[in-house]
Every structure is written in C-alpha cells, then in structure tokens.
C-alpha atoms as a PDB file:
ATOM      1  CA  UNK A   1      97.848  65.870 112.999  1.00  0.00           C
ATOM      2  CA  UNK A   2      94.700  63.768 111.726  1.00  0.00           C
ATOM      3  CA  UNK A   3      93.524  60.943 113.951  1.00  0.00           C
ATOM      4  CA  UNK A   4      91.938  57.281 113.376  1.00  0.00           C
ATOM      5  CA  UNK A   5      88.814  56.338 114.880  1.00  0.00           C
ATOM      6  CA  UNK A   6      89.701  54.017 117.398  1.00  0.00           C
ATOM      7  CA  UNK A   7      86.014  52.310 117.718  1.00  0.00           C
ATOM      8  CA  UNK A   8      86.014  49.507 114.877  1.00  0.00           C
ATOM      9  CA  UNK A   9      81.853  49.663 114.255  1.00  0.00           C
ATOM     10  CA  UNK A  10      82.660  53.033 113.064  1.00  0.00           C
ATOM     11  CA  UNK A  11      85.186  52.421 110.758  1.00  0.00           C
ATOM     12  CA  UNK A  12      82.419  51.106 108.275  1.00  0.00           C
ATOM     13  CA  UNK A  13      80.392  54.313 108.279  1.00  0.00           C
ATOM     14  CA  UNK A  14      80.601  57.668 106.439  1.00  0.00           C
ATOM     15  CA  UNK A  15      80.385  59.882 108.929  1.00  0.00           C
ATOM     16  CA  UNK A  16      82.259  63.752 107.856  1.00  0.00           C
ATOM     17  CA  UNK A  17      81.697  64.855 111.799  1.00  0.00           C
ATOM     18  CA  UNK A  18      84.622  62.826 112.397  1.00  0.00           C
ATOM     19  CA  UNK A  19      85.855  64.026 109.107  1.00  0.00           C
ATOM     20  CA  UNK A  20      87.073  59.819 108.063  1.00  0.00           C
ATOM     21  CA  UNK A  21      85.909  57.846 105.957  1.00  0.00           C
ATOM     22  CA  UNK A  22      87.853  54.043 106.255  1.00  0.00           C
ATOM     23  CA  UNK A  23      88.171  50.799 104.593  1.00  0.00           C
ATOM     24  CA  UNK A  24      87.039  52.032 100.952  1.00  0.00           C
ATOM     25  CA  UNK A  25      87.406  49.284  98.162  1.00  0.00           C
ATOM     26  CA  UNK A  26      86.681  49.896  94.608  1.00  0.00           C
ATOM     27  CA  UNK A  27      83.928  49.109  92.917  1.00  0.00           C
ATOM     28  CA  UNK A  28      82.166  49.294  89.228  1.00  0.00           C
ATOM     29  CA  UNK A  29      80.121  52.359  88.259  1.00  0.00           C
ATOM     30  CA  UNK A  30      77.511  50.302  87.440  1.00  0.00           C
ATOM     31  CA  UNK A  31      77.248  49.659  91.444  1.00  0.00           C
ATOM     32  CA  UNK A  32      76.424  53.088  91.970  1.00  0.00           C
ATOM     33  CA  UNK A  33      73.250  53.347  94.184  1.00  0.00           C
ATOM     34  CA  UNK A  34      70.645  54.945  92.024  1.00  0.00           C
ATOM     35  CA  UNK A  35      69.893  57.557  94.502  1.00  0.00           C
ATOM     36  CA  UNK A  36      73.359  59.354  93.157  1.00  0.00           C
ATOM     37  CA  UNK A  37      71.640  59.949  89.774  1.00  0.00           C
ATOM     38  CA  UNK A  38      69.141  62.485  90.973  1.00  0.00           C
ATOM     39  CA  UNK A  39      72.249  64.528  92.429  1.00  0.00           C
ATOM     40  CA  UNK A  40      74.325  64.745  89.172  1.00  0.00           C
ATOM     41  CA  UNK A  41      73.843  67.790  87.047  1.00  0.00           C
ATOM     42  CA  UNK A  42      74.189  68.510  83.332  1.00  0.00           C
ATOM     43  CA  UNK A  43      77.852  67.473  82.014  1.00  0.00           C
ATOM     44  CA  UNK A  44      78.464  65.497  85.639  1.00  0.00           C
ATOM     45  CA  UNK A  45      80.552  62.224  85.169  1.00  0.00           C
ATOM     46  CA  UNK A  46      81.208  59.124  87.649  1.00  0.00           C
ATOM     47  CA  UNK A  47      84.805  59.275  87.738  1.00  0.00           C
ATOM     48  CA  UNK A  48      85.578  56.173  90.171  1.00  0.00           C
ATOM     49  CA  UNK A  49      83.472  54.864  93.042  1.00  0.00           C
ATOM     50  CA  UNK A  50      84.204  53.046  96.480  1.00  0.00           C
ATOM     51  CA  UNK A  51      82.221  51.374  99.144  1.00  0.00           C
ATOM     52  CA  UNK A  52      82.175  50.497 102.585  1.00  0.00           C
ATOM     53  CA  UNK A  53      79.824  47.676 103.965  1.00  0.00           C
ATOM     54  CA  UNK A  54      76.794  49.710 102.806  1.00  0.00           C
ATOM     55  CA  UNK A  55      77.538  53.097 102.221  1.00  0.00           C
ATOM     56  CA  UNK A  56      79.373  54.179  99.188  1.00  0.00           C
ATOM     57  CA  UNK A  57      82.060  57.395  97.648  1.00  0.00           C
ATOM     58  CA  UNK A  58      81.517  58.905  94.062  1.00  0.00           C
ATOM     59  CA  UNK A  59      84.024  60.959  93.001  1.00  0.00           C
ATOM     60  CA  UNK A  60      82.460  62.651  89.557  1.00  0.00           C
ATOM     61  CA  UNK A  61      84.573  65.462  87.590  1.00  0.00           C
ATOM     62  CA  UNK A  62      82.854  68.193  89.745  1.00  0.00           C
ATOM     63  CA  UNK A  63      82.754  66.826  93.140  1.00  0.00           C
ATOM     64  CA  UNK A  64      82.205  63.693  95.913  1.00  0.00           C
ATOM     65  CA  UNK A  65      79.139  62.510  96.592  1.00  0.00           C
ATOM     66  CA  UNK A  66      78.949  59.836  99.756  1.00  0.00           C
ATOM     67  CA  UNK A  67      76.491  58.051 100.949  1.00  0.00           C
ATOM     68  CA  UNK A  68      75.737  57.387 103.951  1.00  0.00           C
ATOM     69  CA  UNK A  69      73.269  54.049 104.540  1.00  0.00           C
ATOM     70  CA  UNK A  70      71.742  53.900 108.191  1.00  0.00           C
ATOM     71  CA  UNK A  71      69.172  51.962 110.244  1.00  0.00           C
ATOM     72  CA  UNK A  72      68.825  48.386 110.523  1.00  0.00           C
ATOM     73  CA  UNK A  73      66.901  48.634 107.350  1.00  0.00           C
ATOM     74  CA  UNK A  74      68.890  51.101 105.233  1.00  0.00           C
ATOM     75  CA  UNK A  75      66.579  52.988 104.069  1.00  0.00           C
ATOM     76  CA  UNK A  76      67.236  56.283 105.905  1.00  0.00           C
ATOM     77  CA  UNK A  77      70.732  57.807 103.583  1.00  0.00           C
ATOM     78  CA  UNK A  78      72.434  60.654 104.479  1.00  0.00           C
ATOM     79  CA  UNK A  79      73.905  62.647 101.486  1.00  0.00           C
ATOM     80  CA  UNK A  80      77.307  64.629 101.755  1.00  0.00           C
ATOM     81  CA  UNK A  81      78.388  67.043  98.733  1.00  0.00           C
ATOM     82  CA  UNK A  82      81.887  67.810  99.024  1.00  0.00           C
ATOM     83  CA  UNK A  83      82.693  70.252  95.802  1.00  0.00           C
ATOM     84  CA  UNK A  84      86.149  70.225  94.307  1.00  0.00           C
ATOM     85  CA  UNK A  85      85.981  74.161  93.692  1.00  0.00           C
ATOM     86  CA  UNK A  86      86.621  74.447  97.490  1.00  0.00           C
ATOM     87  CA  UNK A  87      89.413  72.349  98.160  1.00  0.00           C
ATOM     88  CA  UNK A  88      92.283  74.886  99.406  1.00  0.00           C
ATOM     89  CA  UNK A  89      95.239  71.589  99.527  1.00  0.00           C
ATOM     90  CA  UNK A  90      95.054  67.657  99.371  1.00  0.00           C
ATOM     91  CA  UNK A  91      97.709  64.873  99.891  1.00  0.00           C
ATOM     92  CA  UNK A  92      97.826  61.338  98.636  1.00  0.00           C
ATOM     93  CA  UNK A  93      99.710  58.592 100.986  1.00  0.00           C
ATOM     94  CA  UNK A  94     100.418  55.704  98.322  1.00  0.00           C
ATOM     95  CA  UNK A  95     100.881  51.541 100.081  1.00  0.00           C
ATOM     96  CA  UNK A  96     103.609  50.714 101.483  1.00  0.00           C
ATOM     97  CA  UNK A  97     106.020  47.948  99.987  1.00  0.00           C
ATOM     98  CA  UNK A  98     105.280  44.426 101.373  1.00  0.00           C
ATOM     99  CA  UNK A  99     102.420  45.435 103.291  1.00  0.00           C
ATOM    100  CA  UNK A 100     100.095  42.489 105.323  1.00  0.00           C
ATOM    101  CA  UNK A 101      96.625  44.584 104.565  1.00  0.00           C
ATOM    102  CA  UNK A 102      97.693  46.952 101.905  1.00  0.00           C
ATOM    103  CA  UNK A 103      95.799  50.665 102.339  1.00  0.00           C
ATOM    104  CA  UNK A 104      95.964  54.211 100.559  1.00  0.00           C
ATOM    105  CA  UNK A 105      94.840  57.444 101.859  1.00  0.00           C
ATOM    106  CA  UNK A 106      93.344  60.727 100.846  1.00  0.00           C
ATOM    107  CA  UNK A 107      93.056  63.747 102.977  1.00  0.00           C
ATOM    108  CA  UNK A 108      91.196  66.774 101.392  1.00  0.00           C
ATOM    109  CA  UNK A 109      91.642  70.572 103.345  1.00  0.00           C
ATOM    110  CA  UNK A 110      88.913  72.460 102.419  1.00  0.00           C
ATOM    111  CA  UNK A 111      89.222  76.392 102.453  1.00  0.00           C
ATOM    112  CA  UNK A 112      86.396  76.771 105.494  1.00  0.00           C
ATOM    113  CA  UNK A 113      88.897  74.759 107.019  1.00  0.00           C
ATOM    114  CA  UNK A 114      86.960  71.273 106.993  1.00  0.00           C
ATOM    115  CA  UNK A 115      88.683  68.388 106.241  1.00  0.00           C
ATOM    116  CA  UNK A 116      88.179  64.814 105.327  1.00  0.00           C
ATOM    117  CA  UNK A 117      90.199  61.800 104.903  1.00  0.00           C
ATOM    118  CA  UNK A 118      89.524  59.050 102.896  1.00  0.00           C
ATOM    119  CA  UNK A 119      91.193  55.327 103.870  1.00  0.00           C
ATOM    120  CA  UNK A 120      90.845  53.200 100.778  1.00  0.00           C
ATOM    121  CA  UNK A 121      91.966  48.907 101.286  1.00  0.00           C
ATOM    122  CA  UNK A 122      93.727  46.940  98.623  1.00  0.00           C
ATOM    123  CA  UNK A 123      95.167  48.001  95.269  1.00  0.00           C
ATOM    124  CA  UNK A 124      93.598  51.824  94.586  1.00  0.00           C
ATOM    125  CA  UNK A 125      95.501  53.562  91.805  1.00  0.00           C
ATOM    126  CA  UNK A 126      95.931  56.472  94.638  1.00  0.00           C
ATOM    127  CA  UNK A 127      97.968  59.014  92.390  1.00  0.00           C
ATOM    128  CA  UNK A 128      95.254  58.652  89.921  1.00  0.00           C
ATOM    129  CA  UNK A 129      92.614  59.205  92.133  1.00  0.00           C
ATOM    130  CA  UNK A 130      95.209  62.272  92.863  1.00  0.00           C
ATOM    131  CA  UNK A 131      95.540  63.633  89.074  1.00  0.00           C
ATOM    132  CA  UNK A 132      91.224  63.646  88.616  1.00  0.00           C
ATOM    133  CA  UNK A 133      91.243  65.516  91.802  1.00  0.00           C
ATOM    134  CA  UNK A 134      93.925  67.594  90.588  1.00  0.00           C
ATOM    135  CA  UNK A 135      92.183  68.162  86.956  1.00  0.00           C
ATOM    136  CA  UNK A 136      89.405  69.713  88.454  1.00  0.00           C
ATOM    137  CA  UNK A 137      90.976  71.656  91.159  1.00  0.00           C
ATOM    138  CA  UNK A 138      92.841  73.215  89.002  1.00  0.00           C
ATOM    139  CA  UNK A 139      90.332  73.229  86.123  1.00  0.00           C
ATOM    140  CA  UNK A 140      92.082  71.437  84.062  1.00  0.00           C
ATOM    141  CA  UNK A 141      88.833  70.142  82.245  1.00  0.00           C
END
C-alpha cells in the first residue's frame, strides 16, 4: 500500500525519499527552468511538464527529470533522473466523476524496487501521460 504525506508544507516539495510528489499542474514547455537543458542529451524531447509551487516534473521521451527548488532563495536545486529503461510496472488512477478538487495519479515501480508516485490537480490527460510512458517502456519509439 502507498501512503500520503500527511504534513501539508510537504506536499509542495519534490522530495523521492518519501517517494511523492503532490499537487502537479500542467504547464507550457516553454516554462521549463533552463537548468533542464544542460541535462537533455542528443535526440531528448520535453514530452509534458508539471509544477509545484517552485519545483517542477519533465517527462522527456527517455526519462523524468524533477526539480527540486530549496532555500528561502531558491537557488540551491536538487536534480532527480528517473530513466524509463528501469521501470519494472506503472499504474495510472484517472479523476473521479463529479469530483470537488479533481486529481490524477501516477505511481512508477522501478526494478531496484524504488518507487514514486506522482499526484497531478485539475484536468491532466492521465492515460496519455500513460501511453508516452508506455512508448518508451516498451520502446515503442
């Protein structure tokens, strides 16, 4: 069974120890900190991106980058690389109907057995976030 955080500061920070990442909402690739370019590699592609307050999730077609902004003045960012080639199972949990504060979720399995889940507010196109994921994991492109 996966569990929430229960403390509400930390439900606006990326923070993989407690393998959750919470209130996501989309955002344009062009509001993709620049830091993320010098991590991309020849033939990498923003896919779709998400924020938090600060910090920020890039899923590209070969893996998710977050970002995670800290200090009062934010500019001390931790970096997590989680590849797609490692992912040994994921699940998508799509909104419910009629729901007062709408919310999708990913959860990733990794084959080390690490796993993070992603909690992403208002209208995310979950099962296509699903079928990238899938593309790759299955190397489908």
């Amino acid at each position: 069974m996966r569990a929430k955080l229960g403390n509400v500061k930390e439900q606006y920070m990326i923070n993989f120890n407690k393998n959750s990442v919470f209130n996501l909402k989309p955002i344009d690739i062009s509001e993709v900190r620049n830091e993320v370019q010098q991590f991309l590699i020849e033939n990498e592609d923003i896919e779709c991106a998400f924020k938090t307050f600060r910090d920020q999730v890039i899923f590209t077609n070969k893996r998710i980058i977050s970002i995670d902004v800290q200090g009062l003045t934010g500019k001390r960012k931790s970096f997590s690389i989680l590849p797609y080639s490692t992912i040994q199972f994921f699940e998508v949990q799509t909104q419910g109907f009629m729901e007062i504060f709408p919310d999708s979720e990913l959860f990733i399995q990794y084959a080390n057995g690490f796993t993070a889940q992603f909690e992403f507010k208002g209208s995310v196109d979950i099962c296509r976030l699903g079928k990238i994921i899938s593309a790759y994991v299955l190397k489908e492109r």
